[in-house]
Every structure is written in C-alpha cells, then in structure tokens.
C-alpha atoms as a PDB file:
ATOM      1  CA  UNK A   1     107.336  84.571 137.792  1.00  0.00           C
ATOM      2  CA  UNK A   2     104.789  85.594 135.008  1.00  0.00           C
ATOM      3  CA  UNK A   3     103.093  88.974 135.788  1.00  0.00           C
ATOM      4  CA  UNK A   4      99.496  89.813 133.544  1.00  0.00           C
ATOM      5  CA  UNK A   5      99.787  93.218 134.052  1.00  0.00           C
ATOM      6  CA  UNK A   6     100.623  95.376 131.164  1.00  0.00           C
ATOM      7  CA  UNK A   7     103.162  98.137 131.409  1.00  0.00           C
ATOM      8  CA  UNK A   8     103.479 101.514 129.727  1.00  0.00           C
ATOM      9  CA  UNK A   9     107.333 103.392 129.659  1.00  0.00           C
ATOM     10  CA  UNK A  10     106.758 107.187 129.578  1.00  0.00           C
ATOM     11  CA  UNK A  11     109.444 109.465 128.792  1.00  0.00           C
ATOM     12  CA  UNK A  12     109.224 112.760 129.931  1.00  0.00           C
ATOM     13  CA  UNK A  13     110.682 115.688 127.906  1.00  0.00           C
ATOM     14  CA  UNK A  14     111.021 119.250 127.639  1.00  0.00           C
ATOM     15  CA  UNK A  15     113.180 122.057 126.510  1.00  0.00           C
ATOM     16  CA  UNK A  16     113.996 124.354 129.515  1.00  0.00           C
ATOM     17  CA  UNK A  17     117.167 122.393 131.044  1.00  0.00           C
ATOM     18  CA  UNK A  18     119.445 124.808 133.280  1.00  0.00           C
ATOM     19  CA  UNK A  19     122.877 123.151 132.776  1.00  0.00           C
ATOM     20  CA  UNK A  20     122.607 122.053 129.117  1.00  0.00           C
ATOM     21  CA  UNK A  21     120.312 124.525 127.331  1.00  0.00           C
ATOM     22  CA  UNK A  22     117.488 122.302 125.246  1.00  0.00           C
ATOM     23  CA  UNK A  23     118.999 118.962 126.065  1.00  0.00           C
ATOM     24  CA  UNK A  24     116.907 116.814 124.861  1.00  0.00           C
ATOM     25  CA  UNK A  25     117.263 118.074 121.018  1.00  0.00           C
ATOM     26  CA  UNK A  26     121.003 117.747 121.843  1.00  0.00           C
ATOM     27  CA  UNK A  27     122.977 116.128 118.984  1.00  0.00           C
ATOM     28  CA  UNK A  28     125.582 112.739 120.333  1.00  0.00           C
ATOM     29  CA  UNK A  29     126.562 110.438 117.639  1.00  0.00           C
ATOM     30  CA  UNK A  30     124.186 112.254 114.679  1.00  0.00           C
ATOM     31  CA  UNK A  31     121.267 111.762 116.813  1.00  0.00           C
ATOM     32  CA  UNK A  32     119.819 113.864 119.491  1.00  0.00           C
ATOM     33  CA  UNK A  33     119.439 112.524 122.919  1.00  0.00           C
ATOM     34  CA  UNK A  34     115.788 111.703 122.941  1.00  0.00           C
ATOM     35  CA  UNK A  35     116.315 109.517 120.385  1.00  0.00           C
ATOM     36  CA  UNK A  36     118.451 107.456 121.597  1.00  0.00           C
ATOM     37  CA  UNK A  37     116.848 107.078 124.917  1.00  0.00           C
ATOM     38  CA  UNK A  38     113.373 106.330 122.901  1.00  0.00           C
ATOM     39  CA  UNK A  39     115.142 103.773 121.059  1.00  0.00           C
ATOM     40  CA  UNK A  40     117.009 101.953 123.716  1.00  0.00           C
ATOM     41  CA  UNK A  41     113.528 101.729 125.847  1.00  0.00           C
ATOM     42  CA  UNK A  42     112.031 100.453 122.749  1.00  0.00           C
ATOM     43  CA  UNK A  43     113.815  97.643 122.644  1.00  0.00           C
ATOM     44  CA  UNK A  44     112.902  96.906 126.645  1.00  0.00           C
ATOM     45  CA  UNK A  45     110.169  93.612 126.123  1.00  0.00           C
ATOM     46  CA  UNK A  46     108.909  94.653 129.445  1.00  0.00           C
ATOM     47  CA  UNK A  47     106.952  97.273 127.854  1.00  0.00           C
ATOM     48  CA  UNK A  48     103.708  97.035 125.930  1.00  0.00           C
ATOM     49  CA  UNK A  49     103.562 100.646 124.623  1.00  0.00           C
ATOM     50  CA  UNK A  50     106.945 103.355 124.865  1.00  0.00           C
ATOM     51  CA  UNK A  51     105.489 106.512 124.926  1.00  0.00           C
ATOM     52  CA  UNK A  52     107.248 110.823 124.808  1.00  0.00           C
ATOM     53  CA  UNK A  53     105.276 113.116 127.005  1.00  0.00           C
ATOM     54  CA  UNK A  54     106.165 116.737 126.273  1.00  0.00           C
ATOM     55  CA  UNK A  55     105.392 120.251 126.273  1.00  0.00           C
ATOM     56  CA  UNK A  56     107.203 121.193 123.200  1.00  0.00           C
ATOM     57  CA  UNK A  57     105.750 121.208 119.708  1.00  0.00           C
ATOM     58  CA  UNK A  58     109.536 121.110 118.693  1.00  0.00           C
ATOM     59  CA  UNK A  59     109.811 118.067 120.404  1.00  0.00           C
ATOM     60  CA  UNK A  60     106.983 116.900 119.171  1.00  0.00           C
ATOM     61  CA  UNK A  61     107.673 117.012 115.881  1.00  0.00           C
ATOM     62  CA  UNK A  62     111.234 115.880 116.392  1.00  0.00           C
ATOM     63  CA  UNK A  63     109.412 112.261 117.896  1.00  0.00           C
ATOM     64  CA  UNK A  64     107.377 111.869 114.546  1.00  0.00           C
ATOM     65  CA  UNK A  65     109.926 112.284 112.671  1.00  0.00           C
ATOM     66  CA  UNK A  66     112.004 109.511 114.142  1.00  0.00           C
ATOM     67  CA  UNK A  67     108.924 107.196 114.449  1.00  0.00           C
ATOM     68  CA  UNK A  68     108.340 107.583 118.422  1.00  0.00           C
ATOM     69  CA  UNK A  69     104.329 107.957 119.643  1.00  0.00           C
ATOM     70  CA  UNK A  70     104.372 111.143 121.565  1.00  0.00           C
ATOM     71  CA  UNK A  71     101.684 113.228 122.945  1.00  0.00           C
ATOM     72  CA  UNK A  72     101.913 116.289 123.551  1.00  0.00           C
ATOM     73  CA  UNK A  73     100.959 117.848 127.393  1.00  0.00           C
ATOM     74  CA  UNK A  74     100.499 121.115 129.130  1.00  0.00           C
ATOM     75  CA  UNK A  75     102.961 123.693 129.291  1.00  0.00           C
ATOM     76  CA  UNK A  76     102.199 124.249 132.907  1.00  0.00           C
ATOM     77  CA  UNK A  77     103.779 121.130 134.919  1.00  0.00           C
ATOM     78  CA  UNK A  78     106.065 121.756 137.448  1.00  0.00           C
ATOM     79  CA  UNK A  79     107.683 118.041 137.063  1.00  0.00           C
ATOM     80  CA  UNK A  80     107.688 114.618 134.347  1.00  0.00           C
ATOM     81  CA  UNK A  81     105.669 112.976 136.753  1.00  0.00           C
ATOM     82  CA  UNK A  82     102.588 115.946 136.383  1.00  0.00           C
ATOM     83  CA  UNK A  83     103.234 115.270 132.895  1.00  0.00           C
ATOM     84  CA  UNK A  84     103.311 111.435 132.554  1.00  0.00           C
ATOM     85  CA  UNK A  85     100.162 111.751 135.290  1.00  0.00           C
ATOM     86  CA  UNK A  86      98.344 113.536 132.734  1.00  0.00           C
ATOM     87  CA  UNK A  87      98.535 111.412 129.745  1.00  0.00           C
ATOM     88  CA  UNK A  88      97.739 108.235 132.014  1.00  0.00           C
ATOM     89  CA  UNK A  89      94.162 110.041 132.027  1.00  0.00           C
ATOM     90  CA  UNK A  90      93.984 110.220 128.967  1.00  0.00           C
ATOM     91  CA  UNK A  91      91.574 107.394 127.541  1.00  0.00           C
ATOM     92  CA  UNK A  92      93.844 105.353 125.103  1.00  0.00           C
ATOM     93  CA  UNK A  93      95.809 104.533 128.152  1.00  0.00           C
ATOM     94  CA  UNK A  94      93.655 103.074 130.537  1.00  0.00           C
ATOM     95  CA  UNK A  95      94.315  99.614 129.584  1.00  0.00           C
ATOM     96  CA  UNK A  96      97.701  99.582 131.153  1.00  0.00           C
ATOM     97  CA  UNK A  97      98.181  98.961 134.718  1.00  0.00           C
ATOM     98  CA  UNK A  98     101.736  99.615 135.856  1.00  0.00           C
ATOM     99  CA  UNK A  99     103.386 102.987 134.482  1.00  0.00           C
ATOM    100  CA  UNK A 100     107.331 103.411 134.410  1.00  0.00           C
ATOM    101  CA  UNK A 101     108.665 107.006 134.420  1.00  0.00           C
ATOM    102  CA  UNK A 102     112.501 106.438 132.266  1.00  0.00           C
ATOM    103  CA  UNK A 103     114.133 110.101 132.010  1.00  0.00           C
ATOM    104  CA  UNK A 104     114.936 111.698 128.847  1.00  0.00           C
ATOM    105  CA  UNK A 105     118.415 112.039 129.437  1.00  0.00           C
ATOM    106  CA  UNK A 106     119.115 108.421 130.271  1.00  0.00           C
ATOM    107  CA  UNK A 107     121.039 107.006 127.174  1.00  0.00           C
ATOM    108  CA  UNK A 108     122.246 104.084 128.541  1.00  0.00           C
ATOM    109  CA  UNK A 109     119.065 102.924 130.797  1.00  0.00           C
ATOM    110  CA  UNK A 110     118.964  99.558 131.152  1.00  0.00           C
ATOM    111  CA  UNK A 111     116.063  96.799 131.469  1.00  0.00           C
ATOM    112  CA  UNK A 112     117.446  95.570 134.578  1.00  0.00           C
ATOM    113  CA  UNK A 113     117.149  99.251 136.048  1.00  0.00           C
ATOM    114  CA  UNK A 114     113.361  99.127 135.333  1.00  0.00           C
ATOM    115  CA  UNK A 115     112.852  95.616 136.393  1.00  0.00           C
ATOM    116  CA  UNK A 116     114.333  96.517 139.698  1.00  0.00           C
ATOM    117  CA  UNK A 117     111.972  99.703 139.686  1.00  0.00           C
ATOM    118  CA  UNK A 118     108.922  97.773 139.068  1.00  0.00           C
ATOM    119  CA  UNK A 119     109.925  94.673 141.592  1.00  0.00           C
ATOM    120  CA  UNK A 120     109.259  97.676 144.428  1.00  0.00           C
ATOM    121  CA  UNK A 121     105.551  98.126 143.149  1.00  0.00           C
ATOM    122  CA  UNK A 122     105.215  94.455 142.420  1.00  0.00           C
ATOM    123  CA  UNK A 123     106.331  93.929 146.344  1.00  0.00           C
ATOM    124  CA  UNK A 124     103.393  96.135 147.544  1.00  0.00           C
ATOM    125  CA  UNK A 125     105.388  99.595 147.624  1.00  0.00           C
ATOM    126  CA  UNK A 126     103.636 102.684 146.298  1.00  0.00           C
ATOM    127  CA  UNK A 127     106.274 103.557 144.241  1.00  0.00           C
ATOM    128  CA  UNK A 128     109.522 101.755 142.972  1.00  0.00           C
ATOM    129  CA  UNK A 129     112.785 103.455 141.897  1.00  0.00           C
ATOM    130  CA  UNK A 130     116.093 101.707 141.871  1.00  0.00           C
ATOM    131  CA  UNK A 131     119.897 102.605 143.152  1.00  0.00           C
ATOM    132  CA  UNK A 132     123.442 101.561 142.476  1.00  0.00           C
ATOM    133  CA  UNK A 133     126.520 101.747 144.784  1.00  0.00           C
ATOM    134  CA  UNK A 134     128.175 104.834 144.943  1.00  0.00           C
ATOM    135  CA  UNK A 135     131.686 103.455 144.101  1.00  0.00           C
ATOM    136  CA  UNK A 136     133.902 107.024 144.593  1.00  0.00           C
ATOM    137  CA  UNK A 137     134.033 109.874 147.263  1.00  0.00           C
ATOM    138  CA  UNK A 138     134.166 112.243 145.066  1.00  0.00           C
ATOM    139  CA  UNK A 139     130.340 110.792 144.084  1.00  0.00           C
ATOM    140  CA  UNK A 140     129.490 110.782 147.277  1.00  0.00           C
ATOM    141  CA  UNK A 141     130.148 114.188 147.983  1.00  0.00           C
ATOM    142  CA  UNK A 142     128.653 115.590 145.256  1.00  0.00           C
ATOM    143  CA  UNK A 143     125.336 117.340 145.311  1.00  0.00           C
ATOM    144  CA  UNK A 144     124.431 116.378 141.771  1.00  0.00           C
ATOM    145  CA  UNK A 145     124.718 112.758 142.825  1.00  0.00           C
ATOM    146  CA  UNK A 146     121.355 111.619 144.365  1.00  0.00           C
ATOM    147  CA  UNK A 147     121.951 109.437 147.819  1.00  0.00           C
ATOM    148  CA  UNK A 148     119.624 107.130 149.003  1.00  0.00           C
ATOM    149  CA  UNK A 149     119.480 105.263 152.465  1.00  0.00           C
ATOM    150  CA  UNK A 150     116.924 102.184 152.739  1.00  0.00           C
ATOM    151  CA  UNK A 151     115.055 100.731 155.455  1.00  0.00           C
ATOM    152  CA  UNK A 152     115.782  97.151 156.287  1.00  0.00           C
ATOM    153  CA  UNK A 153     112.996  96.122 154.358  1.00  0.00           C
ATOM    154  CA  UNK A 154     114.231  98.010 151.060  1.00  0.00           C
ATOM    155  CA  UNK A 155     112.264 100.566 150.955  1.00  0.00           C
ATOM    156  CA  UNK A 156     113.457 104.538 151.238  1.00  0.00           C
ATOM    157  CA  UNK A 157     113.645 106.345 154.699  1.00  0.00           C
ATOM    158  CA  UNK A 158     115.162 109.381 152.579  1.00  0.00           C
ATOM    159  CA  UNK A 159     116.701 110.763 149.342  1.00  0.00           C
ATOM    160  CA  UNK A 160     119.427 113.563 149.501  1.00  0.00           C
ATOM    161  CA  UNK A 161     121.873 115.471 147.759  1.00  0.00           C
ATOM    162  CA  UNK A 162     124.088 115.649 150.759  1.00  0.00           C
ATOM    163  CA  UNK A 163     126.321 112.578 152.043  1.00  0.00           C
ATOM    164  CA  UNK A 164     124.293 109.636 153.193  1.00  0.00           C
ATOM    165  CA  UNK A 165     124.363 108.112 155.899  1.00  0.00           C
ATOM    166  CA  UNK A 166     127.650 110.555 157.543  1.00  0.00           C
ATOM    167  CA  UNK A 167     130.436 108.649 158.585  1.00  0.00           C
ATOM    168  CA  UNK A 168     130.925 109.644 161.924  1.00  0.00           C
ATOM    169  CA  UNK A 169     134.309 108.613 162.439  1.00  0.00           C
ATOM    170  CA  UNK A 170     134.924 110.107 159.086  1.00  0.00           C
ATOM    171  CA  UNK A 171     136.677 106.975 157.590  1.00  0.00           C
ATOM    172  CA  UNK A 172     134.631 105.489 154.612  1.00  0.00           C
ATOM    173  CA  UNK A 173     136.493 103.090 152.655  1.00  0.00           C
ATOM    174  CA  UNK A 174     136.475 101.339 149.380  1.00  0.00           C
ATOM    175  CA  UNK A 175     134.936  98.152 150.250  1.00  0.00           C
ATOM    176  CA  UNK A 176     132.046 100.237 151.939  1.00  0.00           C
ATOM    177  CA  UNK A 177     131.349 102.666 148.703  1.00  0.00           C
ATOM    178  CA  UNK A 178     130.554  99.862 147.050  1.00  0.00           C
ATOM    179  CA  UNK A 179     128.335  97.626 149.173  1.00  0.00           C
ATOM    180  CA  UNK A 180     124.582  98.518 149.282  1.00  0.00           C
ATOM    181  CA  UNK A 181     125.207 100.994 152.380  1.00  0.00           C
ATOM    182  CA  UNK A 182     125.464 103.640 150.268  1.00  0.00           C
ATOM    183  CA  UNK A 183     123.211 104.110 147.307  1.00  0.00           C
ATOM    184  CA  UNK A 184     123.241 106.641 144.353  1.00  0.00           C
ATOM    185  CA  UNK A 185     119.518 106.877 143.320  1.00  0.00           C
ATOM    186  CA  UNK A 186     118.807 106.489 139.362  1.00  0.00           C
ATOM    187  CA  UNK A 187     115.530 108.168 138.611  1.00  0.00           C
ATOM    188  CA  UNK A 188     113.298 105.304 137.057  1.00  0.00           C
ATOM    189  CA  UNK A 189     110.305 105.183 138.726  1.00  0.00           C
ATOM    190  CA  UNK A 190     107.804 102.625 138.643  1.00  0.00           C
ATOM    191  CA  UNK A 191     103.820 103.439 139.775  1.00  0.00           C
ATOM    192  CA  UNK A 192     100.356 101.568 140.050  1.00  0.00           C
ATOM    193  CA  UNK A 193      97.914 104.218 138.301  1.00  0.00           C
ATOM    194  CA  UNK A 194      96.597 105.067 142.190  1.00  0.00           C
ATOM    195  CA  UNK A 195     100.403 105.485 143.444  1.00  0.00           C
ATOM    196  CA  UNK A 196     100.732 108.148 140.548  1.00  0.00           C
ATOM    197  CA  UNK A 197      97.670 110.176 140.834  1.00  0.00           C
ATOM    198  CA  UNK A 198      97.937 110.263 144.656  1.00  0.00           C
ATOM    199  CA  UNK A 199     101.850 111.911 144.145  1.00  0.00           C
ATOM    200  CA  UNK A 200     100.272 114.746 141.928  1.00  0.00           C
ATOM    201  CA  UNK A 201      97.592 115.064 143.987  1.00  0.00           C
ATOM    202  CA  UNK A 202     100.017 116.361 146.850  1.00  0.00           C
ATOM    203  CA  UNK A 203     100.832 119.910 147.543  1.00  0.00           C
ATOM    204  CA  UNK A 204     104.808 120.501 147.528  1.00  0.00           C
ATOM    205  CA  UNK A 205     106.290 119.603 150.230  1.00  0.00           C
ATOM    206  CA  UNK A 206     109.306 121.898 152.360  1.00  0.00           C
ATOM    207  CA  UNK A 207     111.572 118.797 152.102  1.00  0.00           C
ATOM    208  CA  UNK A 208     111.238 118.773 148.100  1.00  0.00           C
ATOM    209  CA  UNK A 209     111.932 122.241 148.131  1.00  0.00           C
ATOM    210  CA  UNK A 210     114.444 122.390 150.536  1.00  0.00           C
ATOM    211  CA  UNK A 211     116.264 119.509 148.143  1.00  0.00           C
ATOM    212  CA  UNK A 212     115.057 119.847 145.229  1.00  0.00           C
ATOM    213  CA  UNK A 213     114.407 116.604 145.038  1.00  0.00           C
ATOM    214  CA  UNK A 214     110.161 115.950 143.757  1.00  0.00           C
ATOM    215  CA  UNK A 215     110.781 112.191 145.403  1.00  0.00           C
ATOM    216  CA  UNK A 216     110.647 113.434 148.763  1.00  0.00           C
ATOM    217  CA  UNK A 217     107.226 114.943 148.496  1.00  0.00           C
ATOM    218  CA  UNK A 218     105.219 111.086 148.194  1.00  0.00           C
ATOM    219  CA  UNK A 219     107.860 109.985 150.949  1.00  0.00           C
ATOM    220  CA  UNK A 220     106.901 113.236 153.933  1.00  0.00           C
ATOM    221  CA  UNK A 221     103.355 112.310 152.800  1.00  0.00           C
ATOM    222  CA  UNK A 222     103.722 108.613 153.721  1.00  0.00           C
ATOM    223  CA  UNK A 223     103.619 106.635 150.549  1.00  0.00           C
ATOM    224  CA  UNK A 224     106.417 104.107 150.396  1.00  0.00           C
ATOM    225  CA  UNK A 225     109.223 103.807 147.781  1.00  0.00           C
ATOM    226  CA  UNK A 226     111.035 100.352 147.147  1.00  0.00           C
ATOM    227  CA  UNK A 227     114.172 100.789 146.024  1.00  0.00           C
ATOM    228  CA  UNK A 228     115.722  97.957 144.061  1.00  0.00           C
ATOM    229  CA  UNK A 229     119.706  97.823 143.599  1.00  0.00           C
ATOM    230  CA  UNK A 230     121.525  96.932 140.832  1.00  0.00           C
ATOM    231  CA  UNK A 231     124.936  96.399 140.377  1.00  0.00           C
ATOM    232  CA  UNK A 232     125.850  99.410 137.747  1.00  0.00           C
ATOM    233  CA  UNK A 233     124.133 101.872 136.435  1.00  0.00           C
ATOM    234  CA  UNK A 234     125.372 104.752 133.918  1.00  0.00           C
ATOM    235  CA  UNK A 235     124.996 108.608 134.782  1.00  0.00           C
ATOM    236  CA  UNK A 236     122.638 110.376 132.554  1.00  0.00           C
ATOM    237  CA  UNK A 237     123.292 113.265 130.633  1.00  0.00           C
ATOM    238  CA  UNK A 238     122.673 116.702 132.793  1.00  0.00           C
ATOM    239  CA  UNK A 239     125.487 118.593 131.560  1.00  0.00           C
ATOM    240  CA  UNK A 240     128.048 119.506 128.239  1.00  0.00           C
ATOM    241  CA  UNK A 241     130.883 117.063 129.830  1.00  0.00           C
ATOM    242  CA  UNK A 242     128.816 114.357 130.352  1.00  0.00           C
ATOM    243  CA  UNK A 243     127.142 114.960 126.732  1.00  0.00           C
ATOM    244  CA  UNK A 244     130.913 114.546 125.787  1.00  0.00           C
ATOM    245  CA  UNK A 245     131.510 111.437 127.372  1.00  0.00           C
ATOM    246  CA  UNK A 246     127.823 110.147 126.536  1.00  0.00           C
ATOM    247  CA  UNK A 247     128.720 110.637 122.710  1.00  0.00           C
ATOM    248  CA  UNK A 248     132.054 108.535 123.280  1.00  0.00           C
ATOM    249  CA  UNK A 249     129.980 105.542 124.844  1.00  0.00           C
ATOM    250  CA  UNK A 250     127.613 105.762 122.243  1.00  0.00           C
ATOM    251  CA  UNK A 251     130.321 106.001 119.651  1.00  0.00           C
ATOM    252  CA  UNK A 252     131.407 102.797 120.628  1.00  0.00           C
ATOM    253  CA  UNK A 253     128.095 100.596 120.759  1.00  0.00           C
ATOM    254  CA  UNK A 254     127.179  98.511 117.221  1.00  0.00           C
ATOM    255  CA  UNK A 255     123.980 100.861 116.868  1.00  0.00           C
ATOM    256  CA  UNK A 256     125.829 104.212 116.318  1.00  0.00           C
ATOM    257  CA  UNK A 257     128.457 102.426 114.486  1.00  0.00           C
ATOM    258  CA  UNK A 258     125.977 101.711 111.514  1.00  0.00           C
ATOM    259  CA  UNK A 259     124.871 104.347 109.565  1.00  0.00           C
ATOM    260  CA  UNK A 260     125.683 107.248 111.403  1.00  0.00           C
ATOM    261  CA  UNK A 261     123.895 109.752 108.786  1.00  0.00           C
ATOM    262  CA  UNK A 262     120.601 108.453 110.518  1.00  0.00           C
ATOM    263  CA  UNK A 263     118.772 110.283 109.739  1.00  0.00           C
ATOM    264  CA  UNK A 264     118.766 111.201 106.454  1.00  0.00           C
ATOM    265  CA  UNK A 265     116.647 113.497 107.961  1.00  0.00           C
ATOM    266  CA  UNK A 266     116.886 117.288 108.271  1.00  0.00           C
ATOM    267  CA  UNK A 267     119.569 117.272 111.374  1.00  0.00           C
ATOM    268  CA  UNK A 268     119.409 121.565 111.725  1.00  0.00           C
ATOM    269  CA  UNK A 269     116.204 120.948 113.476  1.00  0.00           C
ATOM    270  CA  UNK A 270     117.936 119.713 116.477  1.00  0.00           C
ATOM    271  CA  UNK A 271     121.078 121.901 116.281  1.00  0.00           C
ATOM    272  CA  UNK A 272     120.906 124.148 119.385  1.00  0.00           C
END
C-alpha cells in the first residue's frame, strides 16, 4: 500500500542520563552514540526529514558538526516527547503529518521497528509503538526490560516493568518466551500531530509515576496504543556494559569498519 502522508523521525537527546553519565556524547567505535543513531535513521526511506531535538548547546553543536539538522528546545521538559511536541509547533514543520519518536540511544533501530510503529497509527490507534518477544527469564524478570501485554485487537491494555502477564502456575517455558504472549516494548513511537499534542497536554498520571514509565500516562487517559511486533529487536544503550557490547556490534558492521578516524574532527569534544 502507498501512503501520501509525509513523515518526520525526531530524535530526542539530552545530557542528564542516570546510569551512563552524558550518554549521548558517549564515544563506540570513534563516534559518539548520537551519531550513529542519526545516521542509521538517515538512511530509513520512510522518512522525509531526520531531525535532533535537544536541550544541550553541546549537543547541538556536536549535530552540526557531523551534518545532522538539530534544533535546539527548552531546558525545561520533563520527557522526549515534550521535546519532539515542541518542535512539531514550530512552523517549518507543519508540512509533515505523521511524527516518529526513535530514541537516542538506539544504535541498531531498525526500519522494520518504525514501520511496525507507524502501522498502529495508520490502523486508527492514537499512538503506535512496537514490541519483540521476550526470549529469556532473566529478561523477563528484569525491571529495566519494558513488558507489554496487548489486547486481542493489538493494541496495549498496559506497559510494566514487572513480569507480564504472571504465570500463575509459575511454569513459563521456552516456546512461550518467544511467542507474542509476552512482549518486551522498544520505545519507537509513532503519532498523528493531534495524538502528540493531546499526550503533552495531559497532567502526569499516578501510573507513570508509580512506573516510571511516560507511556502509561496517554493509556489511563484513554488514548489507544497499537503495538506492532517484530521478530527481533536490539537493546539500546542505557548503561556502560551495554555501551561495551554496543561498540562490539558496531565494530563488526561495514560502516565502522571504514574509516574509523571519522571524524577527522575534534573527538575531545565528546570525551566524557
């Protein structure tokens, strides 16, 4: 199917990250991470315009001098979707209809990911997002590992950092981790301009806070979230570890393999 509307990727970014101190400035494979999330996105022909929102001049400045179109936003969001909300009002991009929120810290984000997010808006939800399977316990226990469980008609009845749906019998095996009953949630998010200003427009809700997860505040309100599934889908980068493992992916991919001095440009301005 042929869709006429014309999509913007946004790319949230800031420096205040709790568990790896001004991540997105952090250096894998002689680049820092932004960069190598703006560039993979780039390359997504879904997209009409790739755009960084942040709150940091150094980020800023970092963006320009890699070639990315950035703008810079207030310092006073709580979340990337305040932020991303905020440049959609802006007037150079009113001409785009659909508006994909891709995380800085998502190096290996692929364009099936956001094609499943925006098949939830293009199916009438609100919002769209997209999940994986699971695949391991030790995922599925973990509190850094968003869980999603779907209605039958694929869109989210709720998002948490706890074990979901509980196993009552307490026997979950292998061939269940990895069918579509339990979902870890990937945060692309896909929004019709009204979708997007509604979700900002809503006061925190005790869900979100309880979770601290910002997804549950459009769901308690009512809005509906498709969530498309895909079969695999890389962890992003929250922490040093993964940074380590992130670097030996990227290590390994033709693009890093070329001309890893990239950037014959001044590297110490990303060096935390």
């Amino acid at each position: 199917m042929v869709h006429s509307e014309r999509v913007i990727g946004i790319i949230p970014a800031r420096l205040r990250s709790e568990r790896l101190p001004r991540k997105p400035l952090h250096l894998l494979a002689g680049r820092p991470l932004l960069e190598w999330v703006w560039r993979r996105v780039s390359t997504f022909q879904i997209f009409d315009e790739v755009v960084v929102a942040t709150d940091s001049p150094e980020i800023e400045r970092m963006c320009v001098s890699f070639g990315a179109r950035v703008e810079l936003t207030s310092p006073e969001h709580p979340s990337g979707t305040d932020r991303i909300a905020e440049v959609m009002e802006r007037s150079a991009y009113h001409g785009y209809d659909l508006v994909v929120n891709v995380q800085g810290d998502e190096p290996f984000v692929t364009e099936e990911q956001v094609m499943a997010a925006l098949s939830g808006v293009r199916g009438g939800s609100d919002i769209g997002t997209v999940a994986t399977p699971v695949r391991t316990l030790e995922e599925l226990h973990d509190p850094s590992v968003v869980k999603v469980v779907r209605r039958e008609d694929g869109t989210a009845l709720y998002f948490s950092r706890a074990p979901i749906p509980h196993e009552r019998s307490g026997d979950i095996d292998a061939e269940a981790l990895v069918s579509e009953r339990y979902l870890r949630h990937s945060g692309v998010y896909a929004y019709t301009r009204a979708s997007l200003r509604k979700w900002v427009s809503l006061p925190p809700g005790e869900l979100e806070q309880i979770e601290r997860l910002e997804q549950l505040r459009p769901l308690a309100a009512g809005m509906s979230i498709g969530v498309g599934v895909v079969a695999n889908a890389e962890h992003g980068v929250d922490t040093a570890a993964d940074a380590v493992r992130a670097e030996e992916q990227l290590r390994l991919l033709e693009p890093a393999k070329r001309d890893l001095e990239p950037a014959k440009r001044d590297l110490s301005l990303y060096v935390d």
